[in-house]
Protein backbone atom coordinates (compact mmCIF):
# COMPACT_ATOMS: atom_id res chain seq x y z
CA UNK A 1 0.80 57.07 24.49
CA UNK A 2 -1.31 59.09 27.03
CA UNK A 3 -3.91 56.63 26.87
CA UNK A 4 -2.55 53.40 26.66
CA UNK A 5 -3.90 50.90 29.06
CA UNK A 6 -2.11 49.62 31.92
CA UNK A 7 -1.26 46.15 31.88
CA UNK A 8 -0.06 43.24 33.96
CA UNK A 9 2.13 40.28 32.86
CA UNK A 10 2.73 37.28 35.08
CA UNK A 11 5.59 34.48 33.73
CA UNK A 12 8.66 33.89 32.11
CA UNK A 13 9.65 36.48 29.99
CA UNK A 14 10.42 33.95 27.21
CA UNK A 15 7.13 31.69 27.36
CA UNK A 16 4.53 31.92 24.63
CA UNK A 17 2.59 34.68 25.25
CA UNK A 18 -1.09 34.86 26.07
CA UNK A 19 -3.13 37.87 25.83
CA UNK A 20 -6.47 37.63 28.85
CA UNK A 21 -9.42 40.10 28.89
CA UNK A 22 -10.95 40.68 32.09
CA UNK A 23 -14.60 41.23 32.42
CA UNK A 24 -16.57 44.64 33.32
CA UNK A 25 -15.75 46.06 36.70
CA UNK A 26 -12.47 43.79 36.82
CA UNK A 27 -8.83 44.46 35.73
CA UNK A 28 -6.38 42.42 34.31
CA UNK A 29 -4.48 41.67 37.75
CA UNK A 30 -7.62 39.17 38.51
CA UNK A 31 -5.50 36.97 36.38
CA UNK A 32 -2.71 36.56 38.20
CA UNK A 33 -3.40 33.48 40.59
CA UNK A 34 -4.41 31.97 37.43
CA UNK A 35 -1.50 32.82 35.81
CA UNK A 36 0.84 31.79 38.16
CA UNK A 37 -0.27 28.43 39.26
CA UNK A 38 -2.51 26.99 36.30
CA UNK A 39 -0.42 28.55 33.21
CA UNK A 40 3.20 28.72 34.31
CA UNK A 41 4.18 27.96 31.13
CA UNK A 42 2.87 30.83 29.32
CA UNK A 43 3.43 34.54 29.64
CA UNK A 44 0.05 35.90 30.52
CA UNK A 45 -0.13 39.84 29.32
CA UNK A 46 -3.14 41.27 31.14
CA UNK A 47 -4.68 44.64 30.37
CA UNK A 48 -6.93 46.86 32.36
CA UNK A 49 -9.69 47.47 29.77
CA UNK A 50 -10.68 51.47 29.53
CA UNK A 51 -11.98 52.98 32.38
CA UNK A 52 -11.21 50.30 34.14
CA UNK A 53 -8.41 49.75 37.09
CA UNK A 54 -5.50 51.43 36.44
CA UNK A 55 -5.93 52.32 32.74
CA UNK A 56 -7.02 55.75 31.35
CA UNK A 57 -10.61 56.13 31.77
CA UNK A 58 -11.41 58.94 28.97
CA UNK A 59 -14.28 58.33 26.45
CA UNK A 60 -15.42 56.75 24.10
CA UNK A 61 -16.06 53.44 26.02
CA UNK A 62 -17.61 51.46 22.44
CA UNK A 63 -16.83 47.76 21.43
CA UNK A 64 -14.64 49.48 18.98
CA UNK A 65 -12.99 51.77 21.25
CA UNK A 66 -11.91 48.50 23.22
CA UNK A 67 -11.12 46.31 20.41
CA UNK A 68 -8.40 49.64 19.33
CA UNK A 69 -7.13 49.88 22.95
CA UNK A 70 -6.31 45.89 23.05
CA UNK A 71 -4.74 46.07 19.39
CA UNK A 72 -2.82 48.64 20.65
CA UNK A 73 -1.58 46.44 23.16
CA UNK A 74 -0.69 43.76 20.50
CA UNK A 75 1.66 46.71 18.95
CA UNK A 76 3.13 47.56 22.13
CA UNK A 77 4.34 44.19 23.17
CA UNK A 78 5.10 43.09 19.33
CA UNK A 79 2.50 40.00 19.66
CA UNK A 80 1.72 38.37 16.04
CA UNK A 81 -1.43 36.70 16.27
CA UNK A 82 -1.39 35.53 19.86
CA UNK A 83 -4.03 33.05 21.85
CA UNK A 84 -7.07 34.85 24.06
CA UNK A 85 -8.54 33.51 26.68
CA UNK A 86 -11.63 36.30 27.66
CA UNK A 87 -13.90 36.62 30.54
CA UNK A 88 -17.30 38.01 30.39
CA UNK A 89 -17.66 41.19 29.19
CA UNK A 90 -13.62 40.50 27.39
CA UNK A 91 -15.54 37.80 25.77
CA UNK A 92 -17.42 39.92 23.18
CA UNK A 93 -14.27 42.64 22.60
CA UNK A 94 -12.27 39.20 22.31
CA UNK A 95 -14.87 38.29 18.96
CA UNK A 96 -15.09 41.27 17.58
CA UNK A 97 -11.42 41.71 17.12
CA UNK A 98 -9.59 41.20 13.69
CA UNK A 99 -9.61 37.35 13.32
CA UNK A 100 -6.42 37.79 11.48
CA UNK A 101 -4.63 39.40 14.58
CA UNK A 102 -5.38 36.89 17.38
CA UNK A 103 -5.04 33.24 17.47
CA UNK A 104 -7.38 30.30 19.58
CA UNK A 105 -9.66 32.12 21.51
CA UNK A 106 -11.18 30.77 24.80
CA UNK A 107 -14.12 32.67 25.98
CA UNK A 108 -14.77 32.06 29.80
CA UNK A 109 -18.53 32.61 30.36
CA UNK A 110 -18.65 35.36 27.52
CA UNK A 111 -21.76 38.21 28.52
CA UNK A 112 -22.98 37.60 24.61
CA UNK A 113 -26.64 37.21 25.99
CA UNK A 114 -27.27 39.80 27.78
CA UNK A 115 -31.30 40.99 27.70
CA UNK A 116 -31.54 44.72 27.75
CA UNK A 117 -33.69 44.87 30.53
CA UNK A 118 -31.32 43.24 32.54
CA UNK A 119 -28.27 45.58 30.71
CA UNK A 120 -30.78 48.55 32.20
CA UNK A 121 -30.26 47.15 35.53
CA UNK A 122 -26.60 46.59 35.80
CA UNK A 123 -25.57 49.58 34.14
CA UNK A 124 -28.52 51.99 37.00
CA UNK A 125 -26.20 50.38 39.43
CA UNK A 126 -22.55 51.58 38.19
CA UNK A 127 -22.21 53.58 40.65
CA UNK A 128 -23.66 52.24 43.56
CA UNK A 129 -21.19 51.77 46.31
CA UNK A 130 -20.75 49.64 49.72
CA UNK A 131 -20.23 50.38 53.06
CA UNK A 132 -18.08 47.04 53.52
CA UNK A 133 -16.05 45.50 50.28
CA UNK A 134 -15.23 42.49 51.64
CA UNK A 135 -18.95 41.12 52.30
CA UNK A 136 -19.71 42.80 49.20
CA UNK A 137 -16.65 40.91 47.18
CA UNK A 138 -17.98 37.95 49.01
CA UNK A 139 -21.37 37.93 47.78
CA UNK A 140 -19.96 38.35 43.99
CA UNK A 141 -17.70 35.27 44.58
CA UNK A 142 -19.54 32.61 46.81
CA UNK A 143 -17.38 30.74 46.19
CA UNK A 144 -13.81 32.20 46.17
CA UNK A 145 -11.53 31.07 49.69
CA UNK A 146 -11.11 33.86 51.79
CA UNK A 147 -7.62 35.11 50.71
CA UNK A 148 -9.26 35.58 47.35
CA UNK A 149 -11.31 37.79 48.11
CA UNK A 150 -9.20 39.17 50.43
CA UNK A 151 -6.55 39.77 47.78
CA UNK A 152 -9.08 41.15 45.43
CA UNK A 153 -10.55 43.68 47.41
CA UNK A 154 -6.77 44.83 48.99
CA UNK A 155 -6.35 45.37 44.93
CA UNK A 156 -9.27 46.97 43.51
CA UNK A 157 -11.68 48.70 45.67
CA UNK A 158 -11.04 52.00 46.55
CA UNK A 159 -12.99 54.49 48.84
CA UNK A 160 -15.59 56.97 47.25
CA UNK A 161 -18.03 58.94 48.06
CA UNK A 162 -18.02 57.87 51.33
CA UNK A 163 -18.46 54.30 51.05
CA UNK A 164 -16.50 51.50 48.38
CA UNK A 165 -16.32 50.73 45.12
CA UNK A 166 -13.85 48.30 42.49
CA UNK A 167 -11.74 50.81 40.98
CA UNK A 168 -13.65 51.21 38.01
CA UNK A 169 -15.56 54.39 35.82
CA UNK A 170 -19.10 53.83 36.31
CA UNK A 171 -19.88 55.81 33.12
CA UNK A 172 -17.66 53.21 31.42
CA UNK A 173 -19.51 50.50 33.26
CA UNK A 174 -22.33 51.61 31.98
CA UNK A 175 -21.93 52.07 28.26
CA UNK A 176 -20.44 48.43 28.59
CA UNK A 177 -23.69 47.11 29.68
CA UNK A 178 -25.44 48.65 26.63
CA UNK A 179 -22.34 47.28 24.57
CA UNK A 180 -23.46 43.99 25.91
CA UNK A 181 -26.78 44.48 23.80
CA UNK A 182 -25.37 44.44 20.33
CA UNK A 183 -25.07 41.73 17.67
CA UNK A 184 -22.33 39.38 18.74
CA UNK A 185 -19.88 38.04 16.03
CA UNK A 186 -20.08 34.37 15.40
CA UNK A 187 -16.69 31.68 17.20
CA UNK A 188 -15.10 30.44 14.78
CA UNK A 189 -14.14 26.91 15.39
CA UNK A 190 -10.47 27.84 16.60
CA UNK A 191 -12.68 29.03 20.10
CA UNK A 192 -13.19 27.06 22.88
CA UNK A 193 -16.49 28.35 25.07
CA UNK A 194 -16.66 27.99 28.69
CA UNK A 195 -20.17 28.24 29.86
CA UNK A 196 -20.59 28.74 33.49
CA UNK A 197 -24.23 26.43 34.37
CA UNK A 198 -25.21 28.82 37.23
CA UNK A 199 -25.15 32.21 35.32
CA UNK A 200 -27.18 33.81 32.36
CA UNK A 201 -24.50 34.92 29.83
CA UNK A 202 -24.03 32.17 27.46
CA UNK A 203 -27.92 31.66 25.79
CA UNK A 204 -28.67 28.89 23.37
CA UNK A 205 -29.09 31.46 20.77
CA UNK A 206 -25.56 32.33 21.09
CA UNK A 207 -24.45 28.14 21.27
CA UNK A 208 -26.81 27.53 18.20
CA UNK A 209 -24.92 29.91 16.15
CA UNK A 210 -21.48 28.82 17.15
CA UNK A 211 -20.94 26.50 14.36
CA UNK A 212 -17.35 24.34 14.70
CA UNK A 213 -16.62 26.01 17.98
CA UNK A 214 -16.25 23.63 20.96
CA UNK A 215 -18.47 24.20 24.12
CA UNK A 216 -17.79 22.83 27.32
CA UNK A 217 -19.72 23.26 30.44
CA UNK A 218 -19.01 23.64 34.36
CA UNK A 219 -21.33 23.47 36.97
CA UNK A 220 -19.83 27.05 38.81
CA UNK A 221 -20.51 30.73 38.87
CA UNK A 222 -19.96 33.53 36.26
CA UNK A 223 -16.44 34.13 37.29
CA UNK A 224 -15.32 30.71 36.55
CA UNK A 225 -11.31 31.02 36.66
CA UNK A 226 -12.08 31.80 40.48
CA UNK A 227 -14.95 29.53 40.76
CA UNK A 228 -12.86 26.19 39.32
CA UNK A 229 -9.39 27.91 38.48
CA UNK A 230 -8.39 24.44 37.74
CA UNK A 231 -10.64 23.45 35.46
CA UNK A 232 -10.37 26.49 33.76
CA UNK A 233 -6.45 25.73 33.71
CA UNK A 234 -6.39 22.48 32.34
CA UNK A 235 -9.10 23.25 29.50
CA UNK A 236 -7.06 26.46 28.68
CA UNK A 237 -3.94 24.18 28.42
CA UNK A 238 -5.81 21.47 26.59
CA UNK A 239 -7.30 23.82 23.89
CA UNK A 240 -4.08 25.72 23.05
CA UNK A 241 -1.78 22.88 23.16
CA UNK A 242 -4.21 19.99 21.93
């Protein structure tokens, strides 16, 4: 299809599959460290979200338009129900998908309470860009090692308009920050939340709601399978296996 969304897959071609959701402004290769040297077991399929990375970046950019483009996914590579594990902005497309067609879900830090104000804010600065992406990678990820970031920025920021930016459509960046506003879907309890303690996206209006679903909280930043990537391995591991 001429929009189907590129996608990245890291292990054995025979493992059990696992489908991850990267957050807004990312892409799915952000998964691969994680991929490689907390989940070697599984075989992690990774897709650019729309108008994001390498995928197509045509409108619409909707929760729906998402949830079609990662379905479509599910088709392509002939998945029957697999497990999610979501960051961020994944997080919410990762709930409002069919329950039916996914399996365990584990939501790393999902944006499901995000205050419009704030959604104003992020999405006026979509396409602001920076005269040096490392130091501004850096100050997104405090707390990534050097090659990290390093790595990151060799694979995603690109040069425009005469300074740098994550290779991302800042119209689509945008309408994901309003997308950010809307009702969020209720965990079931076959989803495991990962709150990250030093960011704003996981509210207590969300965690009141979430019924059976297990919480579990780490004392790192929004991007937590950087911040602790083994942490976020072992609970991954523990969830889906346990």
């Amino acid at each position: 299809m001429a929009d189907a969304l590129n996608v990245h897959v890291f292990g054995p071609p025979d493992a059990p599959p696992l489908l991850a959701l990267h957050g807004v402004t990312g892409h799915g290769g952000r998964y691969r460290a994680l991929a490689e040297r907390q989940l070697p077991g599984y075989r992690v399929i990774a897709p650019d979200l729309r108008g994001h990375g390498h995928s197509p970046a045509l409108p619409p950019w909707t929760l729906e338009q998402h949830v079609a483009d990662v379905l479509a996914v599910i088709e392509t590579f002939g998945l029957d129900a697999p497990p999610v594990v979501a960051h961020s902005f994944g997080g919410l497309i990762a709930l409002h998908l069919p329950r039916h067609r996914v399996g365990d879900l584990v939501l790393l830090d999902p944006a499901v309470s995000v205050r419009p104000q704030d959604a104003l804010a992020y999405a006026e600065n979509a396409a602001a860009t920076a005269s040096d992406p490392v130091a501004a990678q850096r100050g997104d990820w405090p707390a990534a090692p050097d090659e990290v970031v390093a790595e990151e920025v060799a694979a995603h920021w690109t040069r425009v308009d005469g300074g740098w930016r994550p290779r991302y459509c800042p119209p689509a960046v945008a309408t994901a920050w309003s997308e950010m506003c809307r009702p969020v879907p209720a965990p079931t309890e076959r989803t495991l939340v990962v709150r990250a303690l030093r960011a704003p996206y996981v509210g207590p209006e969300f965690l009141a709601g979430a019924g059976a679903a297990k919480v579990v909280d780490l004392d790192c930043g929004h991007v937590v399978y950087v911040d602790a990537p083994e942490r976020v391995g072992a609970l991954v591991t523990d969830f889906l296996e346990g």
